[in-house]
C-alpha atoms as a PDB file:
ATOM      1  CA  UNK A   1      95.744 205.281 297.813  1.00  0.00           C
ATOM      2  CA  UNK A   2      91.885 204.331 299.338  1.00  0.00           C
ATOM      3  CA  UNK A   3      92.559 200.830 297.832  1.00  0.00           C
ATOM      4  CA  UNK A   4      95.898 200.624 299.725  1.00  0.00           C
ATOM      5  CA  UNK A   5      94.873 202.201 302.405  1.00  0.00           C
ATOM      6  CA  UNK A   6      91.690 199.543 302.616  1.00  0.00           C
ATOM      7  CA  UNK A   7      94.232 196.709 302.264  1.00  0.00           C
ATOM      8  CA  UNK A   8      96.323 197.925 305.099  1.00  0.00           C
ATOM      9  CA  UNK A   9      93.333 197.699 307.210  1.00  0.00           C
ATOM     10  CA  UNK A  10      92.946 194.495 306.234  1.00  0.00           C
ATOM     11  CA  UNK A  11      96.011 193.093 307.128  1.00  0.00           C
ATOM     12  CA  UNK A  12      95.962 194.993 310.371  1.00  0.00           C
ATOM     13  CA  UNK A  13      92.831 193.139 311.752  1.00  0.00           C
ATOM     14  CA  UNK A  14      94.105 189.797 310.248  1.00  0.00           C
ATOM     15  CA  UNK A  15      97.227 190.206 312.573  1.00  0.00           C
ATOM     16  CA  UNK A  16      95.064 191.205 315.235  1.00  0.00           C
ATOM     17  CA  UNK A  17      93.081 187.976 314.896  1.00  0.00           C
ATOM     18  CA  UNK A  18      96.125 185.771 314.733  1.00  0.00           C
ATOM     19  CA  UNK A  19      97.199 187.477 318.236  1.00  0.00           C
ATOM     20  CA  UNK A  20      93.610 187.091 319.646  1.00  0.00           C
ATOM     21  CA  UNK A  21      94.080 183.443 318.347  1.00  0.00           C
ATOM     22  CA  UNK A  22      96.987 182.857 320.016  1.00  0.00           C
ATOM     23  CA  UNK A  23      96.109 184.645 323.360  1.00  0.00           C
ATOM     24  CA  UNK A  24      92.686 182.455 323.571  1.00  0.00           C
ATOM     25  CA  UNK A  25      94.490 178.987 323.103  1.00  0.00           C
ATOM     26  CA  UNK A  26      96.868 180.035 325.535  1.00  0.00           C
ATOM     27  CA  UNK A  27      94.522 180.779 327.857  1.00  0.00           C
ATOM     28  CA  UNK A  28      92.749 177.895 327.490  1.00  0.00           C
ATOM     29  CA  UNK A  29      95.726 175.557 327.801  1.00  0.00           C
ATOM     30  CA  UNK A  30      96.153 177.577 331.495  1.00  0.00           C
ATOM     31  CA  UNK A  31      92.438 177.040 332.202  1.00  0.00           C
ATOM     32  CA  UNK A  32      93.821 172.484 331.263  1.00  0.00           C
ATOM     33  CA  UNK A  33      97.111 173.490 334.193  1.00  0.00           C
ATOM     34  CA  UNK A  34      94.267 174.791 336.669  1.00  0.00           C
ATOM     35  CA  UNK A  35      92.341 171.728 336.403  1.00  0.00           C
ATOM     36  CA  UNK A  36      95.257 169.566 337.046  1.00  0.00           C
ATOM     37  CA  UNK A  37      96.579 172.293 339.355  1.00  0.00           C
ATOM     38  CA  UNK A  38      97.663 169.315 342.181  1.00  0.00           C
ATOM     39  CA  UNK A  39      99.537 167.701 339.815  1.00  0.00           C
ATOM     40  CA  UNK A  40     101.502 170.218 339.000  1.00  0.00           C
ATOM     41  CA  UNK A  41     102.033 171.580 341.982  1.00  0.00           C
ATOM     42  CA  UNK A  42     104.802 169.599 343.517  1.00  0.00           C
ATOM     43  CA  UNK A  43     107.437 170.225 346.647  1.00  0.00           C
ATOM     44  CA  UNK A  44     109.135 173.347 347.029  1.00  0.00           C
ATOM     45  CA  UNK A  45     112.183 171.920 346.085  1.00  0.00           C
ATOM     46  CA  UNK A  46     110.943 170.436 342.935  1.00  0.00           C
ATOM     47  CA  UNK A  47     108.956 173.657 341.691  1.00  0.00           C
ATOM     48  CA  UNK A  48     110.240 176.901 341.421  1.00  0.00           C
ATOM     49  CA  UNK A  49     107.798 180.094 342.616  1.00  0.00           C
ATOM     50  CA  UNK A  50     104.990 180.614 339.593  1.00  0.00           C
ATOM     51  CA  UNK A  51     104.351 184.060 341.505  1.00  0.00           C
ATOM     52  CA  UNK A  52     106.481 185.994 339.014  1.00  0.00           C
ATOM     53  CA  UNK A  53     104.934 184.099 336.165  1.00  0.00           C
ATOM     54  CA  UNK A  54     102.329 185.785 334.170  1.00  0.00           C
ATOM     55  CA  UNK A  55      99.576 184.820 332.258  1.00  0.00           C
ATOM     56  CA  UNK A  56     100.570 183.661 328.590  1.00  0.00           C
ATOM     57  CA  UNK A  57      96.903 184.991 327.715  1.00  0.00           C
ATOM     58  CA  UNK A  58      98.265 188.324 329.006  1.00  0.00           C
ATOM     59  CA  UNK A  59     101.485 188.458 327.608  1.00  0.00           C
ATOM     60  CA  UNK A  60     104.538 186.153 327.277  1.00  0.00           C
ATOM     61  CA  UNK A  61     105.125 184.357 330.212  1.00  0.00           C
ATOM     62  CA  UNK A  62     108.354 184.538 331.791  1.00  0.00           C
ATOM     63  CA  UNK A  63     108.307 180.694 333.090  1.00  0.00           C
ATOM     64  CA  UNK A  64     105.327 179.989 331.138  1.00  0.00           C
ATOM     65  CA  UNK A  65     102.772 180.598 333.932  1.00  0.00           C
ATOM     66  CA  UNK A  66     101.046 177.999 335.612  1.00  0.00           C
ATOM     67  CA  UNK A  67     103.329 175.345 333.675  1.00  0.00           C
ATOM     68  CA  UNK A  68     106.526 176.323 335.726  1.00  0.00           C
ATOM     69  CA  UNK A  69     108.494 173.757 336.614  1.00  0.00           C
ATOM     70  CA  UNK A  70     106.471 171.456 334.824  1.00  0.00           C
ATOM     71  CA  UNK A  71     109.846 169.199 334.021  1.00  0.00           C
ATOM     72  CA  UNK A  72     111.233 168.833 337.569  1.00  0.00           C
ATOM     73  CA  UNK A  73     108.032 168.126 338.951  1.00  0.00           C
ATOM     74  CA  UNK A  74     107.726 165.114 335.992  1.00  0.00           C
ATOM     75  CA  UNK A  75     110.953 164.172 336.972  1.00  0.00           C
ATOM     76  CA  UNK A  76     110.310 164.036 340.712  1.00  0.00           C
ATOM     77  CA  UNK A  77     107.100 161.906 340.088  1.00  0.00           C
ATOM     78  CA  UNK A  78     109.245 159.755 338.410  1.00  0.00           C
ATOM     79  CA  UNK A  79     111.671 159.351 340.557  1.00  0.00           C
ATOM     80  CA  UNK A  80     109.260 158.848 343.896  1.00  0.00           C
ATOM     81  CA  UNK A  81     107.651 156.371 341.676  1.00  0.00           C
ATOM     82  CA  UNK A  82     110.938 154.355 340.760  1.00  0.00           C
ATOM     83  CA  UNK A  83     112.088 154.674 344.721  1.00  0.00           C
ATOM     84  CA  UNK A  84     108.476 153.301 345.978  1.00  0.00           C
ATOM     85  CA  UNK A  85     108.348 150.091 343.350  1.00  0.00           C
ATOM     86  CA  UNK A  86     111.933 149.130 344.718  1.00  0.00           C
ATOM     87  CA  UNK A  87     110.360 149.446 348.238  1.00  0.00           C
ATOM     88  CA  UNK A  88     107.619 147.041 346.992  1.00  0.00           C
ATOM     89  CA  UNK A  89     110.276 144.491 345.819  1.00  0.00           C
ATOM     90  CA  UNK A  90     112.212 145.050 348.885  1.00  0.00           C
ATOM     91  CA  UNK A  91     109.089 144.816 351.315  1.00  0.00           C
ATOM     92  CA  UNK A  92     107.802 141.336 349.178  1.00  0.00           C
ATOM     93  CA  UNK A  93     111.167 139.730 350.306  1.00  0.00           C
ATOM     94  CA  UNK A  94     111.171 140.888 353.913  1.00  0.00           C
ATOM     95  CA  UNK A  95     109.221 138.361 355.432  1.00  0.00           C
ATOM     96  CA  UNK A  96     111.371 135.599 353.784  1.00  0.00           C
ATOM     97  CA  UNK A  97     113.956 137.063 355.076  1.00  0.00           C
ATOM     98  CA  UNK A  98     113.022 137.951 358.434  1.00  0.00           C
ATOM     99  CA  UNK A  99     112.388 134.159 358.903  1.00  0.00           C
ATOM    100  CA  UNK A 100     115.310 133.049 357.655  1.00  0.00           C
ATOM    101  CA  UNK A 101     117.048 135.796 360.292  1.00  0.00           C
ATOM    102  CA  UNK A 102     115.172 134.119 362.952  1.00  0.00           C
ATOM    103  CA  UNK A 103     115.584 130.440 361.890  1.00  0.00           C
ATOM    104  CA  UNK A 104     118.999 130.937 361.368  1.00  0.00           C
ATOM    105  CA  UNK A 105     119.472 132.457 365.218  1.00  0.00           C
ATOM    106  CA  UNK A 106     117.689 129.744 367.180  1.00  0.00           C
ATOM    107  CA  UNK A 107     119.931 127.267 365.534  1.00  0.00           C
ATOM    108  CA  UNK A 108     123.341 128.916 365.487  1.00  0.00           C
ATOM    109  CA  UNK A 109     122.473 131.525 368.964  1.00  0.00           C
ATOM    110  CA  UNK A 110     124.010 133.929 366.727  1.00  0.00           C
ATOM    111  CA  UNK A 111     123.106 136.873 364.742  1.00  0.00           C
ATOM    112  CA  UNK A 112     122.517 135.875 361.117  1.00  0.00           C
ATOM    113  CA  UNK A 113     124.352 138.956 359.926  1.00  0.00           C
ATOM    114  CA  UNK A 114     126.990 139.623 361.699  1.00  0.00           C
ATOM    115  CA  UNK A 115     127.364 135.880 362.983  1.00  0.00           C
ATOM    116  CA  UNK A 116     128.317 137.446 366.871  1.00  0.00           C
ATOM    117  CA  UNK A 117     126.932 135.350 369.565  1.00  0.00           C
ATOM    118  CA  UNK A 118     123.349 136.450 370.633  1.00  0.00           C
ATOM    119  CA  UNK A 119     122.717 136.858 374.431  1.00  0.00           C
ATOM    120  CA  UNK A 120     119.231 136.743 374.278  1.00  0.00           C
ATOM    121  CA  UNK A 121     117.674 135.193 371.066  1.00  0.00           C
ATOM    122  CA  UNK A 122     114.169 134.975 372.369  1.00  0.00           C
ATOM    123  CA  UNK A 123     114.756 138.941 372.057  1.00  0.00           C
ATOM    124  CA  UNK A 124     116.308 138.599 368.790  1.00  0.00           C
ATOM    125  CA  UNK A 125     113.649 136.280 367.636  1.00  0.00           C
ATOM    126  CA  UNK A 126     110.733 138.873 368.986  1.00  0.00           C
ATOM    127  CA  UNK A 127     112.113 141.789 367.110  1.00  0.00           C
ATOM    128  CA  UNK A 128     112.096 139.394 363.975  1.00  0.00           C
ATOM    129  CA  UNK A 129     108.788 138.937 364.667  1.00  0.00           C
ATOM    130  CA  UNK A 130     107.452 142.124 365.476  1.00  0.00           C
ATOM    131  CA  UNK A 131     109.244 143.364 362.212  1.00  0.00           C
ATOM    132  CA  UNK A 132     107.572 140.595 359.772  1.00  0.00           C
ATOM    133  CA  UNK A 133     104.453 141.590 361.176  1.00  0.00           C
ATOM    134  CA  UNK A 134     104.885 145.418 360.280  1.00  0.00           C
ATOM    135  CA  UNK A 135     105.749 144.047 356.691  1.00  0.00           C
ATOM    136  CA  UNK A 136     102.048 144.129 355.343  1.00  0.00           C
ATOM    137  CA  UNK A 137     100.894 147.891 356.506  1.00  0.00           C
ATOM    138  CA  UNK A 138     104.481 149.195 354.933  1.00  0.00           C
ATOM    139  CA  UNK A 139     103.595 147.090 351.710  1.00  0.00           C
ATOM    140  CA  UNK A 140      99.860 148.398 351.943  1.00  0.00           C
ATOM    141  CA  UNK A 141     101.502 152.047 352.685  1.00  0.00           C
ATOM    142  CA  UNK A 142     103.609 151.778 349.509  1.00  0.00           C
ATOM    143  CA  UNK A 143     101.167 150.110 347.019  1.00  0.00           C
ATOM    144  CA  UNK A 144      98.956 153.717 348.175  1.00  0.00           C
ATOM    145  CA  UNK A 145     101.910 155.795 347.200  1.00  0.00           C
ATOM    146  CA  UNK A 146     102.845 154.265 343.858  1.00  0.00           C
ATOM    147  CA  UNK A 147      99.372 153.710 343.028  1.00  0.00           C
ATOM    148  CA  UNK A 148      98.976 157.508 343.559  1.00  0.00           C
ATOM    149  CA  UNK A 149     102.260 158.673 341.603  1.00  0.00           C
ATOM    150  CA  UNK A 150     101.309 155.987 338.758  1.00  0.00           C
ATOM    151  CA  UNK A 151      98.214 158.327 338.505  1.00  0.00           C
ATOM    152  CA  UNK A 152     100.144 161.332 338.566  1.00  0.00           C
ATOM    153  CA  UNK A 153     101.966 160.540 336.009  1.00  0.00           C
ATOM    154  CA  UNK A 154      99.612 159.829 333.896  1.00  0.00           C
ATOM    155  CA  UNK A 155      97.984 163.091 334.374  1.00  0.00           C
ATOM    156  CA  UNK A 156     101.116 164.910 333.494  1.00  0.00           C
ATOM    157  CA  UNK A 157     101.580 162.775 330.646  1.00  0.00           C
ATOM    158  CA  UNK A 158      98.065 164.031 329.130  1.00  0.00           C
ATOM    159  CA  UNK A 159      99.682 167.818 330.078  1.00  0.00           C
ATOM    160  CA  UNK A 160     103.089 167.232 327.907  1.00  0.00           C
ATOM    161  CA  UNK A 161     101.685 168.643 324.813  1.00  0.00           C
ATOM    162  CA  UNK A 162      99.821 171.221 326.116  1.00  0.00           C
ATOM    163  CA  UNK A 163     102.474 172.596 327.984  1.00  0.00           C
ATOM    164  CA  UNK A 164     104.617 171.757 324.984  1.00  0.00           C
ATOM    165  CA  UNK A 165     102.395 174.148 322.852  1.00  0.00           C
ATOM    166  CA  UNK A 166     101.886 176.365 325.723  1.00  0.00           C
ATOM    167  CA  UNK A 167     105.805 177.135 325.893  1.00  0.00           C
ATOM    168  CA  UNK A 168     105.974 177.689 321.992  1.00  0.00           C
ATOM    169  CA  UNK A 169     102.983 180.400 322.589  1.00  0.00           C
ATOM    170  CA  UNK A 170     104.173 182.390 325.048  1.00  0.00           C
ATOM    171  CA  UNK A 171     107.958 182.212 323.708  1.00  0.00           C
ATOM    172  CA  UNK A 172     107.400 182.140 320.086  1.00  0.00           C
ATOM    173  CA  UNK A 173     103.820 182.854 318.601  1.00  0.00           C
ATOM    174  CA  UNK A 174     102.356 185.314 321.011  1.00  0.00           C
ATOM    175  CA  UNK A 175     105.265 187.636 320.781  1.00  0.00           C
ATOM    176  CA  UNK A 176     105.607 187.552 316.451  1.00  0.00           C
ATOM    177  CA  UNK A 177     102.025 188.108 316.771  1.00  0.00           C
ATOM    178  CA  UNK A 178     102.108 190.901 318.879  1.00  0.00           C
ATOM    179  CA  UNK A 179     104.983 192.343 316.231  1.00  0.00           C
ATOM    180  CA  UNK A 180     103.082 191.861 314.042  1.00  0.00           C
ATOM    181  CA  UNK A 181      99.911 194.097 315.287  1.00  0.00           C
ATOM    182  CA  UNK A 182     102.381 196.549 315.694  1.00  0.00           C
ATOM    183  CA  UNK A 183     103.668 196.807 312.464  1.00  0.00           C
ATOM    184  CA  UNK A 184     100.614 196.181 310.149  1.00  0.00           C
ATOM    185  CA  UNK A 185      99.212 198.957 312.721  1.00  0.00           C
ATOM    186  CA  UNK A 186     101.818 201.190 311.492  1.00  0.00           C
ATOM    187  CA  UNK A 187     101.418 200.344 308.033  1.00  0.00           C
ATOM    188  CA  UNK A 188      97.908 200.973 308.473  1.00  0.00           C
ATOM    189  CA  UNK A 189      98.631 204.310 309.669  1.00  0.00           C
ATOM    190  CA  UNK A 190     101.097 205.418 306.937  1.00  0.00           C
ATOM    191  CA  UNK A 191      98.535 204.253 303.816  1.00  0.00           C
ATOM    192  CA  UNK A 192      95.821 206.157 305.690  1.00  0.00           C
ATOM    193  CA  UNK A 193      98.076 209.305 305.979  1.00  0.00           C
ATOM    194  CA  UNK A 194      98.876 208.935 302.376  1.00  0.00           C
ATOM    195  CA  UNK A 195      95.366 208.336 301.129  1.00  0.00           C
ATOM    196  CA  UNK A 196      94.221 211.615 303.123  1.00  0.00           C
ATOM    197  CA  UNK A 197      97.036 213.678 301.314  1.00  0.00           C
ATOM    198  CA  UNK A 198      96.279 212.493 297.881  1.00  0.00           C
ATOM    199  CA  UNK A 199      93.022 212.877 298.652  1.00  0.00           C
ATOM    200  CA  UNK A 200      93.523 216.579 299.382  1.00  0.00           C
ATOM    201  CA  UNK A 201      95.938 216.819 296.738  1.00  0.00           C
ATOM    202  CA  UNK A 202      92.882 215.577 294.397  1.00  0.00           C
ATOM    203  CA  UNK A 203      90.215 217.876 295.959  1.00  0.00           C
ATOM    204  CA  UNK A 204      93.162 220.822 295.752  1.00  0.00           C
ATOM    205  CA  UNK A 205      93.717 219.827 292.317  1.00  0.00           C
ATOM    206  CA  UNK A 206      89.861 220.019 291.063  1.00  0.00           C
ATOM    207  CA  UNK A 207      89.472 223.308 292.437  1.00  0.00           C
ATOM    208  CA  UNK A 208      92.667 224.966 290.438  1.00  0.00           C
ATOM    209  CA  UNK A 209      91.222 223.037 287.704  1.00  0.00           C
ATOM    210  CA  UNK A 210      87.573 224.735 288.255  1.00  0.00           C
ATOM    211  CA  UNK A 211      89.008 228.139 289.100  1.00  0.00           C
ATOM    212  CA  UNK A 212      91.356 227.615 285.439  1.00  0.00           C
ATOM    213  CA  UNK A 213      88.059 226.540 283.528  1.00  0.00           C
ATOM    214  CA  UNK A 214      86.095 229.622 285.032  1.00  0.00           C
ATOM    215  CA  UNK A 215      88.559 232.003 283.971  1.00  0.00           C
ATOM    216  CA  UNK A 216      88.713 230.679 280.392  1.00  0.00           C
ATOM    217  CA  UNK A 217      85.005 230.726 280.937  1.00  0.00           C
ATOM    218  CA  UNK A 218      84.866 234.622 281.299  1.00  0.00           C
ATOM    219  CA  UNK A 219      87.600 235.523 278.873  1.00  0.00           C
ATOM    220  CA  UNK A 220      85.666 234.003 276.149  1.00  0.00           C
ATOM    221  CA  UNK A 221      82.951 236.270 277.488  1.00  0.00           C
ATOM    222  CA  UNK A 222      84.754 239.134 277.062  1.00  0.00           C
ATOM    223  CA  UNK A 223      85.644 238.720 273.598  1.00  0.00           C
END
């Protein structure tokens, strides 16, 4: 009963090791989402609230703590991405364009794309202008933005696993662990309950066995 009792014990802390295992790699793949905290945090409408999220460390996270929302907000950088290269391609072609517009005005007096008669193509022909000379600050604007997402991205790229692993620790292994404890705990308890009765069976045992020898003892005395 000692030797299952000692085995019990055993097994006990080696579940409690797994779960203390399990709770520090989870908390260390939070401590990775705080460093990279602004790129994971995205617009409200992309992320939903992490306030009711707790700490996989702690427990199992209901929305897998600080990695909440971690898909939409890959998805929105992807999208803001996609929408700001077109704007490159669009913005590379404007001036070309533009020039056309205004080439096309001063020899027709009409507008290029709706072909109605112009009233005033020096105005048309200004607003051309004024708009091909935007063209470089919007193109410098957007190369900033992508440039910026393109980095994003790659951050959250380096997070996929770890909030892939994070999701399958606070969903998966943190909770069997935590079972686990609880039942190698009761096990535990039960072999230790059973070693202390046969232990006082033992001791209760030896002592009828003493008191039996001591009688025999004196009866051979007598005679």
């Amino acid at each position: 009963a000692g030797v299952a009792a000692d085995s019990a014990g055993a097994a006990t802390r080696a579940a409690q090791g797994a779960l203390a295992r399990a709770k520090a790699e989870a908390a260390d793949a939070e401590r990775r989402a705080e460093e990279d905290a602004d790129a994971l945090a995205g617009d409200a409408e992309e992320t939903p609230s992490r306030d009711a999220s707790a700490s996989g460390a702690g427990g199992a996270a209901a929305g897998f703590g600080p990695f909440a929302g971690y898909d939409a907000r890959s998805s929105a950088v992807e999208a803001k991405l996609t929408a700001r290269e077109a704007d490159l391609t669009v913005l590379g072609n404007l001036t070309q364009v533009y020039n056309s517009f205004a080439q096309s005005a001063n020899e027709h007096r009409a507008c290029p794309v709706c072909q109605q008669a112009l009233a005033d193509v020096a105005a048309f022909t200004e607003n051309v202008r004024q708009t091909v000379e935007s063209v470089p600050a919007q193109e410098a604007t957007a190369r900033r933005e992508a440039a910026a997402l393109r980095e994003t991205r790659a951050r959250l790229q380096r997070l996929a696993p770890v909030a892939a692993r994070h999701a399958t620790l606070v969903t998966k292994t943190i909770p069997e662990a935590t079972t686990a404890v609880v039942a190698a705990e009761e096990a535990e308890t039960r072999a230790r309950a059973a070693a202390a009765a046969a232990e006082e069976a033992f001791e209760v045992a030896s002592s009828d066995h003493a008191a039996a020898a001591s009688l025999v003892e004196d009866a051979d005395a007598a005679t």
